[in-house]
N, C-alpha and C. Protein backbone atom coordinates (compact mmCIF):
# COMPACT_ATOMS: atom_id res chain seq x y z
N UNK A 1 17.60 -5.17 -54.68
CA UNK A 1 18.83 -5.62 -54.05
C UNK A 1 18.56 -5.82 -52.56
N UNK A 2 18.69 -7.06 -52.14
CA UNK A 2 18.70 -6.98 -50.48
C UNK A 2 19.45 -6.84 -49.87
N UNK A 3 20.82 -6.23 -49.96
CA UNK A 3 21.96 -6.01 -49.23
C UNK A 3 22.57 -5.05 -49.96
N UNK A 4 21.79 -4.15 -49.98
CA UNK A 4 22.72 -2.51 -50.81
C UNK A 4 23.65 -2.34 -49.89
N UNK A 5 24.39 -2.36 -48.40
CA UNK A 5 24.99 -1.84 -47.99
C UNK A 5 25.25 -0.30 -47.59
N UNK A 6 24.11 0.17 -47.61
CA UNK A 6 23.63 1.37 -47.68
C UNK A 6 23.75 1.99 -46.35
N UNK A 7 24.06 3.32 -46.03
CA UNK A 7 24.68 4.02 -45.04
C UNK A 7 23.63 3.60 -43.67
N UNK A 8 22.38 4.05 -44.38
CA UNK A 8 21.44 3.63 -42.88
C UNK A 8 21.62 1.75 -42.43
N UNK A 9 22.12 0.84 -43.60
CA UNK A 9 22.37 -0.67 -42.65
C UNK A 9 23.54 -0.38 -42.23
N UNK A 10 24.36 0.35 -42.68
CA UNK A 10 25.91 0.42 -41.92
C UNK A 10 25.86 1.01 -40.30
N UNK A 11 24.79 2.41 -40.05
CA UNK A 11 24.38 2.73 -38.76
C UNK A 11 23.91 1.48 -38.26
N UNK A 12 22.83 0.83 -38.20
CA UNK A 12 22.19 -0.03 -37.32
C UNK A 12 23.17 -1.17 -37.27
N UNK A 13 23.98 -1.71 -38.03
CA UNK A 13 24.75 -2.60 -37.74
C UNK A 13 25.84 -2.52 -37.12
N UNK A 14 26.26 -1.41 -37.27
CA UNK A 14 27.20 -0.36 -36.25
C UNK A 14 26.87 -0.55 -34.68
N UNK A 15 25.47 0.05 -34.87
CA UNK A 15 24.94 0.29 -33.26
C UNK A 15 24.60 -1.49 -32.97
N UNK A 16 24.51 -2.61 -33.77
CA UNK A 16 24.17 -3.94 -33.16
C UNK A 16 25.56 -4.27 -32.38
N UNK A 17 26.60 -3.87 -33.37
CA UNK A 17 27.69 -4.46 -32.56
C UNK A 17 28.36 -3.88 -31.55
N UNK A 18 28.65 -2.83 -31.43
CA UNK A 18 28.62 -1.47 -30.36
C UNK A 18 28.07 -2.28 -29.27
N UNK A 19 26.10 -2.69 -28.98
CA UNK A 19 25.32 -2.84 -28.34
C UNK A 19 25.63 -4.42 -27.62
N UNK A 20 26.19 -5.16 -28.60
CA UNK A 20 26.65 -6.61 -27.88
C UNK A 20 27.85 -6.31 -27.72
N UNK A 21 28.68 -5.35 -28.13
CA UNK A 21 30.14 -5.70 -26.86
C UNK A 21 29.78 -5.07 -25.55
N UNK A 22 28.97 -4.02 -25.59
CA UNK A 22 28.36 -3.55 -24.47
C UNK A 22 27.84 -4.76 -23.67
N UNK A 23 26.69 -5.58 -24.13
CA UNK A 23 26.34 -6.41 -23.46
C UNK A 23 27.00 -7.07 -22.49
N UNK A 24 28.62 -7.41 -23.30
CA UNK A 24 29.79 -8.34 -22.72
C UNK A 24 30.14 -7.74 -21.48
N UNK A 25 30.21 -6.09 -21.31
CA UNK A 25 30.54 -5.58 -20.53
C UNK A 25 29.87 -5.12 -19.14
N UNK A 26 28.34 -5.88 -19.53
CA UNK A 26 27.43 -5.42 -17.81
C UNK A 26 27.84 -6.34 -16.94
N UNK A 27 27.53 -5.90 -15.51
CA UNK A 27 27.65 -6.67 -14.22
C UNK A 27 27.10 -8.05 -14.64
N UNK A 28 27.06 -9.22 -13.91
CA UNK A 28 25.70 -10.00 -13.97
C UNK A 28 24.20 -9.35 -13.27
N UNK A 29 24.57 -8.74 -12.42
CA UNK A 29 23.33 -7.92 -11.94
C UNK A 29 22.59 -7.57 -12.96
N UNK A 30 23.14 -6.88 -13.46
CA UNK A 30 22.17 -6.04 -14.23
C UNK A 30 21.70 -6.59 -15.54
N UNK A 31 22.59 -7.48 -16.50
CA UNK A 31 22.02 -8.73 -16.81
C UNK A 31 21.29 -9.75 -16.73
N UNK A 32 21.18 -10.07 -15.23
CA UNK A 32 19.90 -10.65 -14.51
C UNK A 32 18.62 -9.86 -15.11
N UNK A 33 18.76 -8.65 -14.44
CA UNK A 33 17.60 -7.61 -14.17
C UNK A 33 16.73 -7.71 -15.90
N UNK A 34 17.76 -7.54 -17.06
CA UNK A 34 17.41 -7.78 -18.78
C UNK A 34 16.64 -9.29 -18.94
N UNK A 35 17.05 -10.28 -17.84
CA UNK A 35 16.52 -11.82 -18.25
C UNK A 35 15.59 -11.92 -17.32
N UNK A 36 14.93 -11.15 -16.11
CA UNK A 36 13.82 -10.96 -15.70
C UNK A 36 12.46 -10.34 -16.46
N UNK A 37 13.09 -9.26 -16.74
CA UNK A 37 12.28 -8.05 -17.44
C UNK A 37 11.68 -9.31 -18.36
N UNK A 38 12.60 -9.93 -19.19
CA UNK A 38 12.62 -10.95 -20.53
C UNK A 38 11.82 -11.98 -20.40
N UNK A 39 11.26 -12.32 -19.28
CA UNK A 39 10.53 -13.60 -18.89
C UNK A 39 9.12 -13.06 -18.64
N UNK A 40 8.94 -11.75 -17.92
CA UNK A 40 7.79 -11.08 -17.60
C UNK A 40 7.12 -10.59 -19.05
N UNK A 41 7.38 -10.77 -20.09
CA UNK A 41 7.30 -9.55 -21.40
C UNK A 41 7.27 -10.59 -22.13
N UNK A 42 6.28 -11.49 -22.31
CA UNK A 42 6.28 -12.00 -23.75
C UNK A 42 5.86 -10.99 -25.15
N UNK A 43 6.27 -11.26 -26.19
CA UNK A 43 6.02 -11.19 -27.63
C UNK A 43 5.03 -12.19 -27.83
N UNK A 44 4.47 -11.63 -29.24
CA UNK A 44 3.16 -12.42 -29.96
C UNK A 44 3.71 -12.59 -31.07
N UNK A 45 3.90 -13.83 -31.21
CA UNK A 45 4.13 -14.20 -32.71
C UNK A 45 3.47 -14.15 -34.05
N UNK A 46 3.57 -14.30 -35.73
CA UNK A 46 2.36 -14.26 -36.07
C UNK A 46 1.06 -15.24 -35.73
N UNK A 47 0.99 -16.17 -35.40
CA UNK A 47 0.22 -16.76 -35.32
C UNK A 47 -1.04 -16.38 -33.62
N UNK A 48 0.16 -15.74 -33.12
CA UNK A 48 -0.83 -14.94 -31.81
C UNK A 48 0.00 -15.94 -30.75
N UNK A 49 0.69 -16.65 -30.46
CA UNK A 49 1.32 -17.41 -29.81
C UNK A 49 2.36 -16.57 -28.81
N UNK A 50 2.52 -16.76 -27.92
CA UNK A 50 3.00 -15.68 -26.59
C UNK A 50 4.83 -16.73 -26.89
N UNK A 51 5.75 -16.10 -26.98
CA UNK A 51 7.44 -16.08 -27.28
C UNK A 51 7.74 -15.52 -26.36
N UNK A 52 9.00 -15.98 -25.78
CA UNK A 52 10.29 -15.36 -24.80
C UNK A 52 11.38 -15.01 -25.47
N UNK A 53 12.02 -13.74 -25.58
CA UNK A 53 13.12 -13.07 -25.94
C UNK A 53 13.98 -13.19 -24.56
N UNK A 54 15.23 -13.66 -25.08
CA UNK A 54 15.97 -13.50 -24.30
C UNK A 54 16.52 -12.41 -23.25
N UNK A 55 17.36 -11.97 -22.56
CA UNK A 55 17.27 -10.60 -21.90
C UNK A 55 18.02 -9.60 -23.33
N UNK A 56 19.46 -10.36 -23.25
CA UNK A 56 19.86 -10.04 -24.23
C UNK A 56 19.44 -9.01 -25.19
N UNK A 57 18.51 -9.98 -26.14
CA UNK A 57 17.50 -9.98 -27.31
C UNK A 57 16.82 -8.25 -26.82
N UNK A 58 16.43 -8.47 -25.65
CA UNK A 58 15.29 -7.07 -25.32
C UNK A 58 16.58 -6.07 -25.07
N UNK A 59 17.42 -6.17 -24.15
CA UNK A 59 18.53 -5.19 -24.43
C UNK A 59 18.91 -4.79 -25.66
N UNK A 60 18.76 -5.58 -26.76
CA UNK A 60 19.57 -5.05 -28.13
C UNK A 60 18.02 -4.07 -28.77
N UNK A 61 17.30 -4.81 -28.36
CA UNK A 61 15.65 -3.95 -28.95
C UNK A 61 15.39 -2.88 -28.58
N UNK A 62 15.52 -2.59 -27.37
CA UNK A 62 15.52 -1.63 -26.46
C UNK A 62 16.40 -0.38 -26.78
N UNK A 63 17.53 -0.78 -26.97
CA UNK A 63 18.57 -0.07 -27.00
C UNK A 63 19.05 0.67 -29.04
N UNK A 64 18.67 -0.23 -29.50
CA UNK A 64 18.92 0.02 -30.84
C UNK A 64 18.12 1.34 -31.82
N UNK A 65 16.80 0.99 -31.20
CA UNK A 65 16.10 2.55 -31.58
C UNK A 65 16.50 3.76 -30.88
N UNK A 66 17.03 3.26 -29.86
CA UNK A 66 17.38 4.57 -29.20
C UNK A 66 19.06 4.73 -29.59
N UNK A 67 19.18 4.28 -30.03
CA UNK A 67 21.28 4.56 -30.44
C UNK A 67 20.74 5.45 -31.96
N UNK A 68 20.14 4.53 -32.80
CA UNK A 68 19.51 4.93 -34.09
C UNK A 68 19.16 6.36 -34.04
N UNK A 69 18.53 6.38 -33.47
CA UNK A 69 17.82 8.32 -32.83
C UNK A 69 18.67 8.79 -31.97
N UNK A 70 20.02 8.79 -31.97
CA UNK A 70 21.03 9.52 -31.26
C UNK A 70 20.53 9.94 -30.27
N UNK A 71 20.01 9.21 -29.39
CA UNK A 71 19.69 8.94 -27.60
C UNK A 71 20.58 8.22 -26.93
N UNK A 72 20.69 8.49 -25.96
CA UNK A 72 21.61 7.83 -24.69
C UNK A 72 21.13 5.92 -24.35
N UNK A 73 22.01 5.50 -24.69
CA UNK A 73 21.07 4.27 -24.35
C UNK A 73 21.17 3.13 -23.23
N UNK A 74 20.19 2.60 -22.58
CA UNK A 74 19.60 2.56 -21.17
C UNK A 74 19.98 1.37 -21.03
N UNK A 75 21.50 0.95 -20.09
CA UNK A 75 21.56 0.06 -19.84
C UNK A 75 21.10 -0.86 -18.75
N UNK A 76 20.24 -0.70 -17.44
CA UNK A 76 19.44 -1.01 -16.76
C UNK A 76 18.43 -1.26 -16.90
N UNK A 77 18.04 -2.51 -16.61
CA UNK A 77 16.66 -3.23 -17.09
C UNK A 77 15.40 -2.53 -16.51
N UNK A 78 14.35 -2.47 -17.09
CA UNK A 78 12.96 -1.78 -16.50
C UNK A 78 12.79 -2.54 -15.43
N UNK A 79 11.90 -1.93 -15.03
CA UNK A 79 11.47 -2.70 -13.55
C UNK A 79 9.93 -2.76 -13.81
N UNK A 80 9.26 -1.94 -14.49
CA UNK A 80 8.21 -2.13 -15.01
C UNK A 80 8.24 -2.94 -16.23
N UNK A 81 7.36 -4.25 -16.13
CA UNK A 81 7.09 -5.36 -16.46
C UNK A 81 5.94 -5.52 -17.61
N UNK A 82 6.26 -4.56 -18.53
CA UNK A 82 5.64 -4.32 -19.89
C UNK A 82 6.13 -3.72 -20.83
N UNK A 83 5.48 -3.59 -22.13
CA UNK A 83 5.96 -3.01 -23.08
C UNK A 83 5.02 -1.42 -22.77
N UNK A 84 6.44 -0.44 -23.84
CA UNK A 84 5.56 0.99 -23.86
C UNK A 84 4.25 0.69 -24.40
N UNK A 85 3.61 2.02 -23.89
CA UNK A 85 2.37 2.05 -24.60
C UNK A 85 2.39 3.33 -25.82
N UNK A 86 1.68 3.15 -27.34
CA UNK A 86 2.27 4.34 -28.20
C UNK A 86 0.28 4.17 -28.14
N UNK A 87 -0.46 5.14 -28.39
CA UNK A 87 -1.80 5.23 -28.38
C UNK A 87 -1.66 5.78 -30.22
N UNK A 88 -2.49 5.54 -31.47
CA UNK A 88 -2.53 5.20 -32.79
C UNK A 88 -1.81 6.84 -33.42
N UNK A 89 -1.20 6.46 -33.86
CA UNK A 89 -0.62 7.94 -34.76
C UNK A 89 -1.05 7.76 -36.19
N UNK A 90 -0.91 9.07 -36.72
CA UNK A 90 -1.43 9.02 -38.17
C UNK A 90 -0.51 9.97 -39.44
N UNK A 91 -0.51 9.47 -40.22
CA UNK A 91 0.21 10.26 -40.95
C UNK A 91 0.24 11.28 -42.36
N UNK A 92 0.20 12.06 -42.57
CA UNK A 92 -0.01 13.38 -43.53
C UNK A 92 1.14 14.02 -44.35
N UNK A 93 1.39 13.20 -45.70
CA UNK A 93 2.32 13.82 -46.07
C UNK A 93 2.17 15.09 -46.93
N UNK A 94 2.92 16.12 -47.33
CA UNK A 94 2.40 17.47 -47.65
C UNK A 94 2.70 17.42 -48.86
N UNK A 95 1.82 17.07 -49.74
CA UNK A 95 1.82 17.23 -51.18
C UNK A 95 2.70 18.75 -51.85
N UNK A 96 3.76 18.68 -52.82
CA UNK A 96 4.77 19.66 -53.06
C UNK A 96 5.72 20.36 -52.28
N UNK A 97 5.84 19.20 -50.68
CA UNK A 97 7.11 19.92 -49.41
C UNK A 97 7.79 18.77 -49.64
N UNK A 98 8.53 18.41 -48.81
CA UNK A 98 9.14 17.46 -48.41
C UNK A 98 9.30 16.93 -46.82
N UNK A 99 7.86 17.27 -46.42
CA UNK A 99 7.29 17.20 -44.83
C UNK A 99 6.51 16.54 -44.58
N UNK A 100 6.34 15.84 -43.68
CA UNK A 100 4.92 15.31 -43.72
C UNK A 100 4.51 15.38 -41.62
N UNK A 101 3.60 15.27 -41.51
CA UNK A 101 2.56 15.60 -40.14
C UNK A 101 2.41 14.35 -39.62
N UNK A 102 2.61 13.85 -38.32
CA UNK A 102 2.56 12.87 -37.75
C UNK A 102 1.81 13.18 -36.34
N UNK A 103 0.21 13.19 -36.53
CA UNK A 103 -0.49 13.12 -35.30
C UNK A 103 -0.21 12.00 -34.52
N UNK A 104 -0.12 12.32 -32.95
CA UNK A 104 0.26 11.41 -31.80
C UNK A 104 -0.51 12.22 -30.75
N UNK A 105 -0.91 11.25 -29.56
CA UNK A 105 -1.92 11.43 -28.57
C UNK A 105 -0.76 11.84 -27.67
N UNK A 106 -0.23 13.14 -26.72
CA UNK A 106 0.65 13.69 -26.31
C UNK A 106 0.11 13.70 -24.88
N UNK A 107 -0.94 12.69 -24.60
CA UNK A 107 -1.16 12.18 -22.76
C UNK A 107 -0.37 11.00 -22.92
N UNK A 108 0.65 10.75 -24.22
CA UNK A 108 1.05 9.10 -23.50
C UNK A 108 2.04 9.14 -22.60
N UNK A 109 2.44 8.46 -22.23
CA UNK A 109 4.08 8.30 -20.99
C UNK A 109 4.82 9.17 -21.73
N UNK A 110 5.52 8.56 -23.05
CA UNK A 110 6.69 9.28 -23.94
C UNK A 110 6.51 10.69 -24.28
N UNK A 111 5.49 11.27 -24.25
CA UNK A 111 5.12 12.93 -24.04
C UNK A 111 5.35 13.11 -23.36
N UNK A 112 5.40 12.68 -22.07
CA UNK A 112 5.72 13.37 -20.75
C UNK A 112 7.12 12.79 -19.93
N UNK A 113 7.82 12.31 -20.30
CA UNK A 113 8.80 11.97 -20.07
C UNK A 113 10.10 13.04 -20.83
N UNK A 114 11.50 13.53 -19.93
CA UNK A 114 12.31 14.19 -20.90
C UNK A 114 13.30 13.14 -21.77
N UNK A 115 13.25 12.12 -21.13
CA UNK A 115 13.92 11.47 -22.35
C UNK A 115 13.03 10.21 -23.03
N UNK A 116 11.66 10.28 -23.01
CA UNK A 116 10.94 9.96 -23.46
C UNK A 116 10.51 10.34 -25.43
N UNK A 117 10.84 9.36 -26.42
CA UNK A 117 10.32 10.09 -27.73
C UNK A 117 9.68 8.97 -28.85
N UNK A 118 9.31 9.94 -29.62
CA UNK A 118 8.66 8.93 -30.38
C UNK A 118 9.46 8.90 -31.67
N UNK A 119 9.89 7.83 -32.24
CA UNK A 119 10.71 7.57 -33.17
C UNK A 119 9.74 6.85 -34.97
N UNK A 120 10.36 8.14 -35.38
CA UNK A 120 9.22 7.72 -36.94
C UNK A 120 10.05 7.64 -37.49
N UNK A 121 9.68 6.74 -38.74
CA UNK A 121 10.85 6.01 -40.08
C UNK A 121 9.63 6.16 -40.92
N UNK A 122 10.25 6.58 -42.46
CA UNK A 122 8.93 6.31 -43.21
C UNK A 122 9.69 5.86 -44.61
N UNK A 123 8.57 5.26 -45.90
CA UNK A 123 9.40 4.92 -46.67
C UNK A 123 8.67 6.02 -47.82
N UNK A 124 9.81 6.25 -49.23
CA UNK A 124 9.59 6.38 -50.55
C UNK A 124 8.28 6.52 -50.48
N UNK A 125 7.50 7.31 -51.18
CA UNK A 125 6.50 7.57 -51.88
C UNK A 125 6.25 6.58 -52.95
N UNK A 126 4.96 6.15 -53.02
CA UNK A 126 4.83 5.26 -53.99
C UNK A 126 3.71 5.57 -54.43
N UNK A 127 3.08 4.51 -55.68
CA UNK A 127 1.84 4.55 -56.23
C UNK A 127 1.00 4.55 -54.51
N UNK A 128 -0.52 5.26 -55.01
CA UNK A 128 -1.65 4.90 -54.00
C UNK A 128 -2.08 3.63 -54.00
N UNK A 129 -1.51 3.13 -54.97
CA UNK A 129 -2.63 1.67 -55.26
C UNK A 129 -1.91 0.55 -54.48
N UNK A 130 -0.99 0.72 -54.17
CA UNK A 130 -0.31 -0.29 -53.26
C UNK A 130 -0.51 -0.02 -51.17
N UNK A 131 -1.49 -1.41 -51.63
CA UNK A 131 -1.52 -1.64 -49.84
C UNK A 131 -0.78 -2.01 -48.77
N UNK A 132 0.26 -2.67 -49.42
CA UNK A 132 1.12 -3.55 -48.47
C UNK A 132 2.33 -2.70 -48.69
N UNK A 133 3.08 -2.36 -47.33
CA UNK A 133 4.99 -2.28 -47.19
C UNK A 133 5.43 -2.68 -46.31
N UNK A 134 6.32 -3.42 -46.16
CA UNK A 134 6.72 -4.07 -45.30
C UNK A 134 8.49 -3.61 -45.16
N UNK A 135 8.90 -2.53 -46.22
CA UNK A 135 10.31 -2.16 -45.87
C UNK A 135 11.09 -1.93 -46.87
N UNK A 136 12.03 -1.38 -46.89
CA UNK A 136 12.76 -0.88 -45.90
C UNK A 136 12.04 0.87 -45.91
N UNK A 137 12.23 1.02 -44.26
CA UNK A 137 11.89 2.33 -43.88
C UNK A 137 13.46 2.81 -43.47
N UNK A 138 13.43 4.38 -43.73
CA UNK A 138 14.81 5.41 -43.54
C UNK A 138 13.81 6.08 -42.08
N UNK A 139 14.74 6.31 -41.37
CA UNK A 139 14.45 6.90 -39.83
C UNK A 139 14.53 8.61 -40.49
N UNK A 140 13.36 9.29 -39.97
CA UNK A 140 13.07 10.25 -40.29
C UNK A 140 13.79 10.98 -39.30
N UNK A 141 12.91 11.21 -37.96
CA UNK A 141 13.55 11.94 -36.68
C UNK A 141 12.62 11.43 -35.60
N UNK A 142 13.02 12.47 -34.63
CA UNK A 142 12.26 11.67 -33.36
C UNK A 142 12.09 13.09 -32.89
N UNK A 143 10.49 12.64 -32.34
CA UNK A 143 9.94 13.63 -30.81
C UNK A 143 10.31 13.56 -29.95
N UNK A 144 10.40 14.36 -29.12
CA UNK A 144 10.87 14.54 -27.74
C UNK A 144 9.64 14.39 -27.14
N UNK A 145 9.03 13.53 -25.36
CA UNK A 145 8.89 14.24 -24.51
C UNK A 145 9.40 15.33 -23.91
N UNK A 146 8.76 15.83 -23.07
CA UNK A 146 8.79 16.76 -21.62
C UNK A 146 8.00 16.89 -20.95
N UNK A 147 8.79 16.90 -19.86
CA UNK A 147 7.48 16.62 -18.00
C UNK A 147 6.97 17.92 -17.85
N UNK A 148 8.19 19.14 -18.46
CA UNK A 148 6.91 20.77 -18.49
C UNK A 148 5.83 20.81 -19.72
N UNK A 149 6.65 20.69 -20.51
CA UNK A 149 5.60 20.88 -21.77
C UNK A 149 5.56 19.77 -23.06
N UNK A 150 4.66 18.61 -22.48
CA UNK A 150 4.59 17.77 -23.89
C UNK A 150 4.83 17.89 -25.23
N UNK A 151 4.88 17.68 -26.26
CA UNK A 151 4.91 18.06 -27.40
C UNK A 151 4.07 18.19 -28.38
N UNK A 152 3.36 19.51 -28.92
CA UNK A 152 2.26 19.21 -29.16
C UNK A 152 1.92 18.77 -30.92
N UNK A 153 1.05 18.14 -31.23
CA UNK A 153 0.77 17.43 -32.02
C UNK A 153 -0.07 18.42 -33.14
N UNK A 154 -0.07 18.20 -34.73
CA UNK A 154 0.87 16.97 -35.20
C UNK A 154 2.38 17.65 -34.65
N UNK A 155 3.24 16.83 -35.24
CA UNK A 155 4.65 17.18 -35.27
C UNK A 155 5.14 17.03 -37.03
N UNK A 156 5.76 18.46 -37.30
CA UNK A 156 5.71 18.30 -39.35
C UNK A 156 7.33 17.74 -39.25
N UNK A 157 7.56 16.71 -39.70
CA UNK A 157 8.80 16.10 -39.84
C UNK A 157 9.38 16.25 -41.57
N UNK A 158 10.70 16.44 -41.52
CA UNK A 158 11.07 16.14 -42.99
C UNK A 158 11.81 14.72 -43.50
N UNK A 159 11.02 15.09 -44.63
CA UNK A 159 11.01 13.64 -45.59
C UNK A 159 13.10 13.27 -45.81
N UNK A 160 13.40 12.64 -44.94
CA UNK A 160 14.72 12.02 -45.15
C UNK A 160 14.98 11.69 -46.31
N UNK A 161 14.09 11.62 -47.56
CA UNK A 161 14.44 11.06 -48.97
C UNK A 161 14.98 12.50 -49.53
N UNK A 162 15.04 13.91 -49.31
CA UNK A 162 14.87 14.94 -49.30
C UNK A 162 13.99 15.01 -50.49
N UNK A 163 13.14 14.64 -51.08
CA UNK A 163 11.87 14.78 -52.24
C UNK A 163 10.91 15.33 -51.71
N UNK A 164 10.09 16.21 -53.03
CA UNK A 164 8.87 17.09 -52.40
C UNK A 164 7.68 15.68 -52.54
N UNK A 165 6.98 15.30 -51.99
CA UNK A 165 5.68 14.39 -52.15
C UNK A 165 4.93 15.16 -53.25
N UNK A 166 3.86 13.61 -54.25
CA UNK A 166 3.92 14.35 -55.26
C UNK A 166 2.06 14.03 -54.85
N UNK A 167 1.09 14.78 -55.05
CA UNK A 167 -0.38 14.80 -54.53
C UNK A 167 -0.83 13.60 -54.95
N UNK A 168 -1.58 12.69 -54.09
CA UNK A 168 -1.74 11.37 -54.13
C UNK A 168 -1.12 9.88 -54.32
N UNK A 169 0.31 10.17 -54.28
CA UNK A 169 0.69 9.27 -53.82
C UNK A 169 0.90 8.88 -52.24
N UNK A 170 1.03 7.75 -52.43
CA UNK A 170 1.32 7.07 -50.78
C UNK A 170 2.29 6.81 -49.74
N UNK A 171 2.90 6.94 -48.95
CA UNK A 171 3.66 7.28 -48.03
C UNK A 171 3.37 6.46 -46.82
N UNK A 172 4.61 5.01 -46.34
CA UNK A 172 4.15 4.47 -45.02
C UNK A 172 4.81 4.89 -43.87
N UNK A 173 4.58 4.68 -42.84
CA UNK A 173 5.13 5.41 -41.68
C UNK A 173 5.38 3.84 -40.74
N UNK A 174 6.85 4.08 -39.98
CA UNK A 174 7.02 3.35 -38.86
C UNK A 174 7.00 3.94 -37.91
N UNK A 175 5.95 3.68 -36.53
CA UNK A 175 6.35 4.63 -35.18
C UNK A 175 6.65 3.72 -34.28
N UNK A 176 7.35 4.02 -33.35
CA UNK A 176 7.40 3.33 -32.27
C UNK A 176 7.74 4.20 -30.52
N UNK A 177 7.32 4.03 -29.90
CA UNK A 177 7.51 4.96 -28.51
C UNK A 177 8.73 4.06 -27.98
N UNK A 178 9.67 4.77 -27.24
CA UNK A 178 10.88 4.68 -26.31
C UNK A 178 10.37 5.59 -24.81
N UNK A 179 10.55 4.90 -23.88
CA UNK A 179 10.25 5.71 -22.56
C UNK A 179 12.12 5.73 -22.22
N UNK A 180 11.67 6.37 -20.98
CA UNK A 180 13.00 7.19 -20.12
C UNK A 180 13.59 5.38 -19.23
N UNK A 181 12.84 4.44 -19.07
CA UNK A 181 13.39 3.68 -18.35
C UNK A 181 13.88 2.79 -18.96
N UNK A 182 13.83 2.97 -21.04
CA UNK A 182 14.39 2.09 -22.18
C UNK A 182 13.27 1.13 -22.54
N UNK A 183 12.02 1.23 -22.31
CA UNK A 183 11.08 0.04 -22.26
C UNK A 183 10.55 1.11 -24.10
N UNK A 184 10.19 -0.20 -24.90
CA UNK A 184 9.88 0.57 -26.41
C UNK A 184 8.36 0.11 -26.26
N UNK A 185 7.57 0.56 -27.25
CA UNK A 185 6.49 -0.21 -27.82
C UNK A 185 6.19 -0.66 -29.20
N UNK A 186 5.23 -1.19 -28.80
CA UNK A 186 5.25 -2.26 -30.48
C UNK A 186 5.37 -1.13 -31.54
N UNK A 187 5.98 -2.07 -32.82
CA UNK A 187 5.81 -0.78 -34.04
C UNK A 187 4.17 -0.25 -34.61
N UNK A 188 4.01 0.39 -35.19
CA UNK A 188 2.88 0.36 -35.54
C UNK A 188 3.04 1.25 -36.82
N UNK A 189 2.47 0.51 -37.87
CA UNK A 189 3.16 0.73 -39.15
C UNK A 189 1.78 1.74 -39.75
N UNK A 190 1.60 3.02 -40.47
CA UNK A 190 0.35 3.78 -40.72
C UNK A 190 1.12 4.11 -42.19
N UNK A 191 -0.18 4.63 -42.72
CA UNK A 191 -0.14 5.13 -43.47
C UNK A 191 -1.13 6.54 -44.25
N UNK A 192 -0.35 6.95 -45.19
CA UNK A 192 -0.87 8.68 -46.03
C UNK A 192 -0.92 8.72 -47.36
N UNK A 193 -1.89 9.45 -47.63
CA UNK A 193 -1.95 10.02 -49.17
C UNK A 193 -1.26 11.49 -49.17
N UNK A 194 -0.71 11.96 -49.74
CA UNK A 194 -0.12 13.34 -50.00
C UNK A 194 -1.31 14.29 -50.42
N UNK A 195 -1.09 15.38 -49.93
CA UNK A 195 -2.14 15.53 -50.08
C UNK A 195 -1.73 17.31 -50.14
C-alpha cells in the first residue's frame, strides 16, 4: 500500500504544514538569509549534476528532521555555507532484544554541539538476502550532542517496531546529523545482520 496513512505520515505531514505556515510567517530578512544559504549549497542529483533548492525547500529540510525528533526548530538561516558533516555510522542489531547499536565518530560537530544530534530511522527486519531498501523507515530516536561530554559510542537504540530481531536477518538504518545552527547532512543509509 503506498498511502497507509499511517501515524508516522500523519507526524511528518503535520510538521510539513506547521513548517510552511511558519514559512508565511518570517521577516523577509530572514527569508533572504534561507535563499542565500540556498544558492551557496547545491545538491547532487542522481546523475551527479549540482541542483538549487530553493530557500524555502532547505528551510522545510532543515527543519523537518528536527520537528520529527521533537527538537526546537531553527528558524534562521546558517551562515555557514555547507551541508553538516555525519563521518560513516554502522549498525548492529541485537539478535533476541529489540535494540540495536549504532556506532558514530563522536569528534563530529553534532557530538559536540548541545543541540546538536544524530537522528536514526530504521526499517523491519527482513530476509539477509535482500540488498536494496529504499523505504519506508520509522524514526527510531535521536542522539544528543554536548560541548561537556559528547556522546559516547555505540549508542543501543530501541527497535520502534517493538520486535525482538531474529539472528541473521537484516536490518537498514537511516542517519542523518542536525547541527545547533539547523544545517543537516546527507542521509546515509547502512546496514546489519542481527546478530
Amino acid at each position: 500500500m503506498t498511502n497507509p496513512n499511517s501515524t508516522a505520515q500523519q507526524t511528518v505531514r503535520t510538521a510539513l504544514s506547521n513548517l510552511v505556515a511558519d514559512w508565511g510567517g518570517l521577516s523577509a530578512a530572514i527569508r533572504d538569509g534561507w535563499a542565500t544559504y540556498a544558492l551557496n549549497v547545491p545538491k547532487t542529483n542522481p546523475l551527479g549534476d549540482p541542483i538549487f533548492l530553493s530557500g524555502q525547500q532547505w528551510y522545510l529540510a532543515c527543519n523537518v528532521a528536527r520537528v520529527r525528533a521533537a527538537m526546537t526548530q531553527v528558524d534562521t538561516a546558517p551562515t555557514v555555507y555547507s551541508e553538516a558533516i555525519l563521518s560513516p555510522v554502522t549498525i548492529a542489531p541485537d539478535a533476541a532484544a529489540a535494540t540495536f547499536d549504532v556506532a558514530f565518530d563522536n569528534t563530529d560537530q553534532w557530538a559536540n554541539e548541545n543541540t546538536g544530534a544524530l537522528i536514526v530511522q530504521v526499517s523491519r527486519q527482513m530476509n539477509a538476502s535482500r540488498n536494496f531498501f529504499k523505504g519506508p523507515f520509522r524514526f527510531a530516536a535521536k542522539t544528543l550532542g554536548s560541548t561537556i561530554t559528547p556522546p559516547t559510542s555505540p549508542a543501543t537504540l530501541t527497535n520502534p517496531f517493538a520486535e525482538t530481531y531474529t539472528a541473521g536477518n537484516r536490518v537498514y538504518a537511516r542517519a542523518r546529523a542536525v547541527l545547533a545552527d539547523g544545517r543537516i547532512s546527507a542521509v546515509q543509509i547502512v546496514t546489519g545482520l542481527a546478530a
